[in-house]
Protein backbone atom coordinates (compact mmCIF):
# COMPACT_ATOMS: atom_id res chain seq x y z
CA UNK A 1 1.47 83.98 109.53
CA UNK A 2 1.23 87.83 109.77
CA UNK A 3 5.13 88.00 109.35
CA UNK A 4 5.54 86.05 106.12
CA UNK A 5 2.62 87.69 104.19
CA UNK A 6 4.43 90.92 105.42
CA UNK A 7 7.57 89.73 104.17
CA UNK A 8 5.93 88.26 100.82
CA UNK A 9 4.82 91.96 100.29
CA UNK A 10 8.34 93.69 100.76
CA UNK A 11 9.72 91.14 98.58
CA UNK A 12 6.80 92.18 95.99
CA UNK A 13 8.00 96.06 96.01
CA UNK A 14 11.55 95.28 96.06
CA UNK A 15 11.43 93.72 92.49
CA UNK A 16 9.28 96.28 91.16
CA UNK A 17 11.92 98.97 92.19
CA UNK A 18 14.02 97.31 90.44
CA UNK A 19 12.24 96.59 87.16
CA UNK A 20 13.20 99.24 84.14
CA UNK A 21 10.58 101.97 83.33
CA UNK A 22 8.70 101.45 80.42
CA UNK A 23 9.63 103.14 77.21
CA UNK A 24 8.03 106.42 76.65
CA UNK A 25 5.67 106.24 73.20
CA UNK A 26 7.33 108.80 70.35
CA UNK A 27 5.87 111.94 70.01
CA UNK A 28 4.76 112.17 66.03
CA UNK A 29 5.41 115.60 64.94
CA UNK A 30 2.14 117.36 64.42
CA UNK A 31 1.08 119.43 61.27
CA UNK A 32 -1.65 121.32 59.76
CA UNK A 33 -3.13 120.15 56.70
CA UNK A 34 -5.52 121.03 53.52
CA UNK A 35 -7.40 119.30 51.58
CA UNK A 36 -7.09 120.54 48.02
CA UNK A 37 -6.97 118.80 44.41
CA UNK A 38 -7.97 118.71 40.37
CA UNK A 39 -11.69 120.11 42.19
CA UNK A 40 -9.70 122.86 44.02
CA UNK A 41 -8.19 124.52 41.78
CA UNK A 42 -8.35 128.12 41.73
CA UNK A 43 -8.13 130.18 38.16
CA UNK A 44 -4.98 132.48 38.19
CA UNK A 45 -3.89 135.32 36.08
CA UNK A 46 -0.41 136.00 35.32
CA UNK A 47 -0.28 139.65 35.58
CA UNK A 48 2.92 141.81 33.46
CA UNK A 49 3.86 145.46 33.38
CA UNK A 50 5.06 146.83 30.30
CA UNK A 51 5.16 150.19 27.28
CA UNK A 52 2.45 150.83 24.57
CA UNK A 53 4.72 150.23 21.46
CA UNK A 54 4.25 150.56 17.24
CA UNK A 55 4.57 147.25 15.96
CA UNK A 56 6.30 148.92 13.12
CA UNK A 57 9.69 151.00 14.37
CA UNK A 58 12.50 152.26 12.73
CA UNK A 59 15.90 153.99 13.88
CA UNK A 60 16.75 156.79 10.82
CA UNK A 61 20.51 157.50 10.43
CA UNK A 62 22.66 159.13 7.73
CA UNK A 63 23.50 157.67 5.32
CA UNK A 64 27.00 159.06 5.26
CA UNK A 65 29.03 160.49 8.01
CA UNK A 66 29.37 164.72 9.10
CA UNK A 67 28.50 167.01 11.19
CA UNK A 68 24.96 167.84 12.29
CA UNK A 69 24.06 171.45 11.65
CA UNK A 70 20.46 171.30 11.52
CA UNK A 71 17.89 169.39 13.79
CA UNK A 72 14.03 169.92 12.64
CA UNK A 73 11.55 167.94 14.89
CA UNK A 74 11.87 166.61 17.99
CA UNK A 75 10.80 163.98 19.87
CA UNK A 76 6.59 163.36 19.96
CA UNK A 77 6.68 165.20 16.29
CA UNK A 78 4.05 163.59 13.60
CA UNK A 79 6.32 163.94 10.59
CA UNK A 80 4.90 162.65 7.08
CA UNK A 81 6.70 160.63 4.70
CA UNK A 82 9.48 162.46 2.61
CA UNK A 83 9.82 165.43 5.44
CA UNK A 84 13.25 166.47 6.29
CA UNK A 85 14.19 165.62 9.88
CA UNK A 86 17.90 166.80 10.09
CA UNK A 87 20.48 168.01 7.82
CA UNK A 88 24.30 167.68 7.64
CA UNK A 89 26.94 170.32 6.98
CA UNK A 90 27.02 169.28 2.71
CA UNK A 91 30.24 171.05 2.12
CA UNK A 92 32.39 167.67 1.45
CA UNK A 93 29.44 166.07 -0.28
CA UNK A 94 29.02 168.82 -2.68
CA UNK A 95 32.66 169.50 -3.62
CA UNK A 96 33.13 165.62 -3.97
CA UNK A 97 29.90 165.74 -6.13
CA UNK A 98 31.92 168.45 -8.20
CA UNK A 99 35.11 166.52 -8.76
CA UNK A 100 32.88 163.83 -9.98
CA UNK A 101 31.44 165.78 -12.70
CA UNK A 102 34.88 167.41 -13.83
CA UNK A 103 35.77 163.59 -14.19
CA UNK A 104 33.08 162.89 -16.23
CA UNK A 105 33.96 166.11 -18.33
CA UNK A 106 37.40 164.34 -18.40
CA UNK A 107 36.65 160.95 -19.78
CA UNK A 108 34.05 162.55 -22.11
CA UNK A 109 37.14 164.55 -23.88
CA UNK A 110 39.56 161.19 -24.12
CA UNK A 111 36.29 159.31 -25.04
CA UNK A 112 36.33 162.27 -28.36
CA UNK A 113 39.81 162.08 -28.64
CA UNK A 114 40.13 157.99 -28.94
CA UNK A 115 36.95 158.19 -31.26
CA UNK A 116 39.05 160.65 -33.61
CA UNK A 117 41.85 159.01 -33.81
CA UNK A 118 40.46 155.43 -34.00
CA UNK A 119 38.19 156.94 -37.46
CA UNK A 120 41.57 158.22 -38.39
CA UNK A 121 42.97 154.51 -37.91
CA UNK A 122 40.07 153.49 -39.91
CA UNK A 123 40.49 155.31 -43.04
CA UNK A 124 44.48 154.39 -42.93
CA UNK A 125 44.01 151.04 -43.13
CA UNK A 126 41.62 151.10 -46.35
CA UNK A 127 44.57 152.66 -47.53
CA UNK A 128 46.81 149.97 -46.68
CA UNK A 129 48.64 152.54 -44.38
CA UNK A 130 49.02 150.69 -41.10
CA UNK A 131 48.45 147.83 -40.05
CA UNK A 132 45.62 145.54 -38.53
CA UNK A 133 47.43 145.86 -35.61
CA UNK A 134 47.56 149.46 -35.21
CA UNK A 135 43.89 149.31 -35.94
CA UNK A 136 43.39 147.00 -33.14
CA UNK A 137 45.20 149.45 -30.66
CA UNK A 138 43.11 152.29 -31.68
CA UNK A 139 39.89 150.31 -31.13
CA UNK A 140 40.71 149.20 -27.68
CA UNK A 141 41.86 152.30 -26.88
CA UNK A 142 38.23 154.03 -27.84
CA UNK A 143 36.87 151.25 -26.11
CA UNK A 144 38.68 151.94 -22.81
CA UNK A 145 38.30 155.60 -22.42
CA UNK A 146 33.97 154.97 -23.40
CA UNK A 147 34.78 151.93 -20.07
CA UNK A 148 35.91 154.56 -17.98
CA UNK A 149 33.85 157.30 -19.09
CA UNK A 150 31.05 154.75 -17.97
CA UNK A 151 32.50 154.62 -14.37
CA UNK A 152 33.08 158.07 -13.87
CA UNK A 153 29.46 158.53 -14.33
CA UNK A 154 28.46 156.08 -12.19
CA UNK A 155 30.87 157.75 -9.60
CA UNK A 156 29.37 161.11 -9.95
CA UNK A 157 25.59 159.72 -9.90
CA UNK A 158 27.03 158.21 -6.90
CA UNK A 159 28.69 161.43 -5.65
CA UNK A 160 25.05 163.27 -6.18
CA UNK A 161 23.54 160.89 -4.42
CA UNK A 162 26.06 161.14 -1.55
CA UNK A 163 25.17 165.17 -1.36
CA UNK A 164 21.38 164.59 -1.00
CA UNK A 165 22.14 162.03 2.00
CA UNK A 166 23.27 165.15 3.48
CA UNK A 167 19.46 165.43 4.61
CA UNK A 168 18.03 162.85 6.78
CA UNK A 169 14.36 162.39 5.28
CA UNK A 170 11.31 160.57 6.68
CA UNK A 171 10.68 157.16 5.17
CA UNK A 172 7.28 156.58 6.33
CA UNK A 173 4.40 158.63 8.40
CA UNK A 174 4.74 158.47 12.29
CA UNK A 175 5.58 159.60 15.22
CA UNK A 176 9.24 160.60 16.42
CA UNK A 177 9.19 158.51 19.78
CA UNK A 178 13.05 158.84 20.57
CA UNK A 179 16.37 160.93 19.94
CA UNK A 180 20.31 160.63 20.05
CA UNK A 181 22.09 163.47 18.12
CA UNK A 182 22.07 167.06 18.85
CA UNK A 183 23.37 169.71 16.45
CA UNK A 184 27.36 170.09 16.91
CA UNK A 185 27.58 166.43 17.21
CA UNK A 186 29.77 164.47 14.41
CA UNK A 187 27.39 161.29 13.40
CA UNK A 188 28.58 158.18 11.88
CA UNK A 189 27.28 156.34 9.12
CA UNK A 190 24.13 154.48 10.07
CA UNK A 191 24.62 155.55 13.58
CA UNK A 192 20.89 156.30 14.68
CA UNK A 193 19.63 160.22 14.82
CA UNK A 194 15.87 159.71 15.79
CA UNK A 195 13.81 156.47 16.14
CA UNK A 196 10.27 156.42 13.64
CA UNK A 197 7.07 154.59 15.02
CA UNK A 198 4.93 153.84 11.89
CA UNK A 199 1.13 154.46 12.20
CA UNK A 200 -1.42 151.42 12.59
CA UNK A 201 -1.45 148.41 15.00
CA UNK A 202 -0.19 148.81 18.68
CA UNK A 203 1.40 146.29 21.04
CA UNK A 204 2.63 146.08 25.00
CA UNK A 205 5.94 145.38 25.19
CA UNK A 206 6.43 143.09 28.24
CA UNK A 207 9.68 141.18 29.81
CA UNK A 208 8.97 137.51 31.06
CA UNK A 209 11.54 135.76 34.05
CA UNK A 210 13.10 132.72 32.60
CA UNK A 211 10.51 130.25 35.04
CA UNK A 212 7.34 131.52 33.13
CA UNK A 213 8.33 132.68 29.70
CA UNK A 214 7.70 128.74 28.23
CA UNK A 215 4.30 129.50 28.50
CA UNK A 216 3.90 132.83 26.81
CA UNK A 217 4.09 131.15 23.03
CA UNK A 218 2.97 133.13 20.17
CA UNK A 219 -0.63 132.63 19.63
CA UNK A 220 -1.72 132.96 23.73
CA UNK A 221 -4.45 135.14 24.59
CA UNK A 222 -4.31 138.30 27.21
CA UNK A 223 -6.07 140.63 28.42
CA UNK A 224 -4.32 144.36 27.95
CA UNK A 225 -5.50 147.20 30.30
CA UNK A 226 -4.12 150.79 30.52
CA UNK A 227 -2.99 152.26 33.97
CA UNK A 228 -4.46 155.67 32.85
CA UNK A 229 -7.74 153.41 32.28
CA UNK A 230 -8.13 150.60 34.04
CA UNK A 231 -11.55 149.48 33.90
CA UNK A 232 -10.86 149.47 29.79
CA UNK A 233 -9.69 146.20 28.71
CA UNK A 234 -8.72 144.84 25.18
CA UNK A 235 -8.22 141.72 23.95
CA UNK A 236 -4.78 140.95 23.03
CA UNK A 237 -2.44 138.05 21.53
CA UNK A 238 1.36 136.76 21.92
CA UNK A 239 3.00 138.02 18.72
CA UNK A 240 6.74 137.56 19.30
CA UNK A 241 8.94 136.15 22.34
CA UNK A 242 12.54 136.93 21.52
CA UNK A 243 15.00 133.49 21.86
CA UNK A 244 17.38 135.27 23.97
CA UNK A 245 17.18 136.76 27.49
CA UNK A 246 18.50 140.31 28.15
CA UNK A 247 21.95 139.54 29.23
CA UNK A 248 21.27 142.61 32.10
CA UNK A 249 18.00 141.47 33.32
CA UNK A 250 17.61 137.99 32.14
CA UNK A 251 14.27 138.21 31.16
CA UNK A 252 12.88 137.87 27.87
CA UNK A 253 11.01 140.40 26.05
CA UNK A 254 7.41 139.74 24.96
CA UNK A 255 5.18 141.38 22.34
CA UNK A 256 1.55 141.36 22.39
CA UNK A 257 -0.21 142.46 19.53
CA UNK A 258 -3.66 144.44 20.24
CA UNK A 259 -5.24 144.19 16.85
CA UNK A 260 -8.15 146.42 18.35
CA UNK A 261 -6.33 148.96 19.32
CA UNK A 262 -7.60 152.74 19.72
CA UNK A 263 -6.43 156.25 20.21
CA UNK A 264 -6.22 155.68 24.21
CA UNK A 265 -3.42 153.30 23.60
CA UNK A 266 -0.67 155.87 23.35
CA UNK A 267 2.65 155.41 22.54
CA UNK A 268 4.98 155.08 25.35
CA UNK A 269 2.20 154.32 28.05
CA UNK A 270 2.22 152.31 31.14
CA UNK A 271 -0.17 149.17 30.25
CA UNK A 272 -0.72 145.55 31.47
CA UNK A 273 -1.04 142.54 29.97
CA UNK A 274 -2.89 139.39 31.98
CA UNK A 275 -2.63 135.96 30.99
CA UNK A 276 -5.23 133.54 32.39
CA UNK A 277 -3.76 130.42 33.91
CA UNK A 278 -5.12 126.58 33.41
CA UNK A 279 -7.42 126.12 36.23
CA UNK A 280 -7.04 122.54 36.26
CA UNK A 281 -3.88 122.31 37.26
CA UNK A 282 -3.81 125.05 39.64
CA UNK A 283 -3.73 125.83 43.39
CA UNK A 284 -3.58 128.67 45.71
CA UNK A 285 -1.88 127.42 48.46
CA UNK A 286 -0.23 129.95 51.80
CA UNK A 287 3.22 130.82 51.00
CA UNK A 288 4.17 128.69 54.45
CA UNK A 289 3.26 125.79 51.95
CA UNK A 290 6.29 126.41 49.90
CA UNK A 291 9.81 124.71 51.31
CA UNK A 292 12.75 123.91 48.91
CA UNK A 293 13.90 120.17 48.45
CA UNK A 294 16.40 119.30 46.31
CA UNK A 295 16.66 122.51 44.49
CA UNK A 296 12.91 122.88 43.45
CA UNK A 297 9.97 124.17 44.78
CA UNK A 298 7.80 121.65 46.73
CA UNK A 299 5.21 121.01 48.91
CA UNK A 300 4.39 118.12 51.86
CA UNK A 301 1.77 115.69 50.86
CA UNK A 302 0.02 113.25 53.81
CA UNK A 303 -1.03 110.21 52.73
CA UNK A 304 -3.58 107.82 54.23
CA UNK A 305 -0.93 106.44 56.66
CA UNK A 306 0.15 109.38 57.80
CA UNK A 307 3.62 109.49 55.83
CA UNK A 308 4.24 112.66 54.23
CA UNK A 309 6.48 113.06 50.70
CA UNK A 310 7.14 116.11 48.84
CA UNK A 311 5.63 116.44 45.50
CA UNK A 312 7.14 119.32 43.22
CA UNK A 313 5.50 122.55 42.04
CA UNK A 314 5.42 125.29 39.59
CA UNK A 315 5.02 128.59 41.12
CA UNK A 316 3.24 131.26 39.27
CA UNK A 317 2.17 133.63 40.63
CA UNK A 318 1.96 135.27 44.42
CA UNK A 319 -1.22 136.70 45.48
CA UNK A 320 -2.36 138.60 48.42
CA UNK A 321 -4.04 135.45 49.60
CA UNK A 322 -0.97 132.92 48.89
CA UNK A 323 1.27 131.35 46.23
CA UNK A 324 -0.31 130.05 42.74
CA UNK A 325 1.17 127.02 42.09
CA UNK A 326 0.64 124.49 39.18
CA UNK A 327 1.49 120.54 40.54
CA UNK A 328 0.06 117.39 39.22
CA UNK A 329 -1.90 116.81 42.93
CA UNK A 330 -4.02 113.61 43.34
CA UNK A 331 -7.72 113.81 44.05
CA UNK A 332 -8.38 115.05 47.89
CA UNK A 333 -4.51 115.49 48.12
CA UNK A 334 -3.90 116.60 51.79
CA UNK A 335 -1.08 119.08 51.78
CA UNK A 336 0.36 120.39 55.05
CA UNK A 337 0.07 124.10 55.23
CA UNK A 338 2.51 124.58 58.75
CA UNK A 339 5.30 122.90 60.01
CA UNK A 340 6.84 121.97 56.35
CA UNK A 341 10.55 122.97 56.91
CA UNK A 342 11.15 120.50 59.56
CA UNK A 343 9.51 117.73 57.67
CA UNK A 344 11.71 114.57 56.07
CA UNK A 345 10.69 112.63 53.40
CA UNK A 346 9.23 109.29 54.80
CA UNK A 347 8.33 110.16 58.42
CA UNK A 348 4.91 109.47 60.22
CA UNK A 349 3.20 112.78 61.06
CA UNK A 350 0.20 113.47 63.02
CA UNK A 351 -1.77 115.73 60.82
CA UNK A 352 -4.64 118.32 61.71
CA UNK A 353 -7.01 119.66 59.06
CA UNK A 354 -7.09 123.37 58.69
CA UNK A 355 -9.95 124.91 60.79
CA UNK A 356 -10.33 122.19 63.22
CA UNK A 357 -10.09 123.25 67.06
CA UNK A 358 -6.86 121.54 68.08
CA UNK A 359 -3.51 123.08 69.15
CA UNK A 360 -0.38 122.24 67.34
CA UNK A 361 2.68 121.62 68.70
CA UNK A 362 5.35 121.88 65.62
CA UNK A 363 8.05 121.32 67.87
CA UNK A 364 10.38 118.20 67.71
């Protein structure tokens, strides 16, 4: 009896040796999540750097072509309206102001001489002397020299004005904020000698990237603070965004208008412009939040199954305490905050708030 309930038990642990082990469970990928949403959101400013600029600017050129002989501000000058900035040698404009009027003196004397001879005409043909047409040909010859006696003094009013465009004269009150001729230096027509910033309202001058320029529209509000002064702010408003980007930088430059502008705004200082951010669709979120997916900016969403998706974002801004980041998140959206680059869109994940005592393990 003892021998067969021995050999029942051999049989027994033979056929469990030679059973198959039991599949080992899968190990779900463990990541660390937050709990953010619409209630979340965190206000953001989007801070830029840019110049204290006159709305109102002007580059003053010549308004013919010569050499410069005579330069008489320079740059940071208050010049008043009708002051003479720089000069021009005058030499050709004079002498071709000259020729004009010996032109004029010209047509005047064959503007006399057709005016004798057509009262000459005149009294021959009461007389029956000559002809109508012989009268005719005087008469259209008086009337030709008084057509280009006419044009020759249009050509010397224009050869007069020529010589005063010898001297390049202010347009406007303001302050000389820039320079490019020197005295020597042969300058084109138009070409620009000194650039004019006209008294009155002041503006920041700011460049945008191409990702955040759709929001600065004309009309937005900012906040504009001085680097010299920062704990002065004034109120400030999108005036102009210009349709192109730099073809250099490839941003786009910005002009905010500071209506209340005072003497602390400075040409040509450093200044700041902040624009505030819609709360409600905001986030600040760690930067290890951020992966890429598909060319765009995303981050990993958990739902209540434990399935994660990415959901696309905007980013803003970065902060010292993480990325800004406008997404359309649900309610109570659970975002992992570690582990995102070795996520895939579908899997099951074991997810971890933030804060709570557990240790991770990332690996896969």
């Amino acid at each position: 009896m003892k021998r067969k309930s021995a050999m029942a038990v051999l049989v027994t642990l033979s056929l469990t040796a030679c059973s198959p082990p039991a599949p080992p469970q899968a190990v779900l990928p463990t990541v660390l999540v937050r709990s953010v949403g619409k209630a979340g959101g965190a206000a953001a400013m989007q801070v830029y750097t840019g110049e204290v600029r006159a709305r109102f600017e002007s580059d003053l050129g010549f308004r013919i072509g010569g050499k410069l002989v005579e330069r008489r501000v320079d740059v940071g000058a208050v010049v008043r309206r009708g002051q003479v900035l720089a000069r021009l040698d005058p030499q050709d404009a004079e002498l071709a102001a000259a020729a004009a009027v010996a032109q004029v003196a010209a047509a005047e004397a064959d503007v006399a001489l057709a005016r004798a001879e057509l009262e000459r005409a005149q009294g021959l043909r009461a007389r029956n002397f000559i002809s109508a047409s012989a009268l005719d040909t005087r008469s259209s010859a008086h009337d030709a020299a008084a057509a280009r006696l006419r044009q020759a003094r249009a050509q010397a009013a224009t050869a007069r004005n020529q010589a005063g465009y010898a001297e390049l004269v202010a347009d406007s009150d303001g302050v000389v904020t820039g320079q490019a001729a020197e005295v020597g230096q042969v300058v084109a027509v138009g070409q620009a000698v000194f650039r004019l910033a006209r008294p009155g309202e002041r503006e920041v001058l700011i460049h945008a990237p191409e990702n955040r320029v759709r929001q600065l529209v004309p009309g937005v509000k900012a906040v504009v603070r001085l680097w010299s002064v920062p704990d002065q702010a004034y109120p400030g408003v999108v005036r102009e965004v210009t349709p192109m980007a730099d073809a250099a930088t490839r941003t786009f430059a910005v002009r905010v208008s500071v209506p209340a502008a005072d003497a602390a705004l400075q040409l040509g200082a450093t200044a700041t412009a902040a624009f505030a951010t819609d709360s409600a669709d905001t986030v600040v979120l760690p930067g290890a939040a951020l992966s890429r997916d598909a060319g765009r900016d995303v981050v990993w969403l958990v739902d209540g199954d434990g399935i994660v998706r990415p959901q696309a974002v905007d980013v803003i801004a970065y902060r010292e305490d993480g990325a800004v980041l406008r997404a359309n998140l649900p309610d109570a959206a659970r975002v992992v905050v570690a582990g995102v680059h070795k996520l895939v869109a579908g899997e099951k994940v074991r997810s971890v708030e933030e804060g709570a005592p557990v240790a991770l393990d990332v690996q896969r």
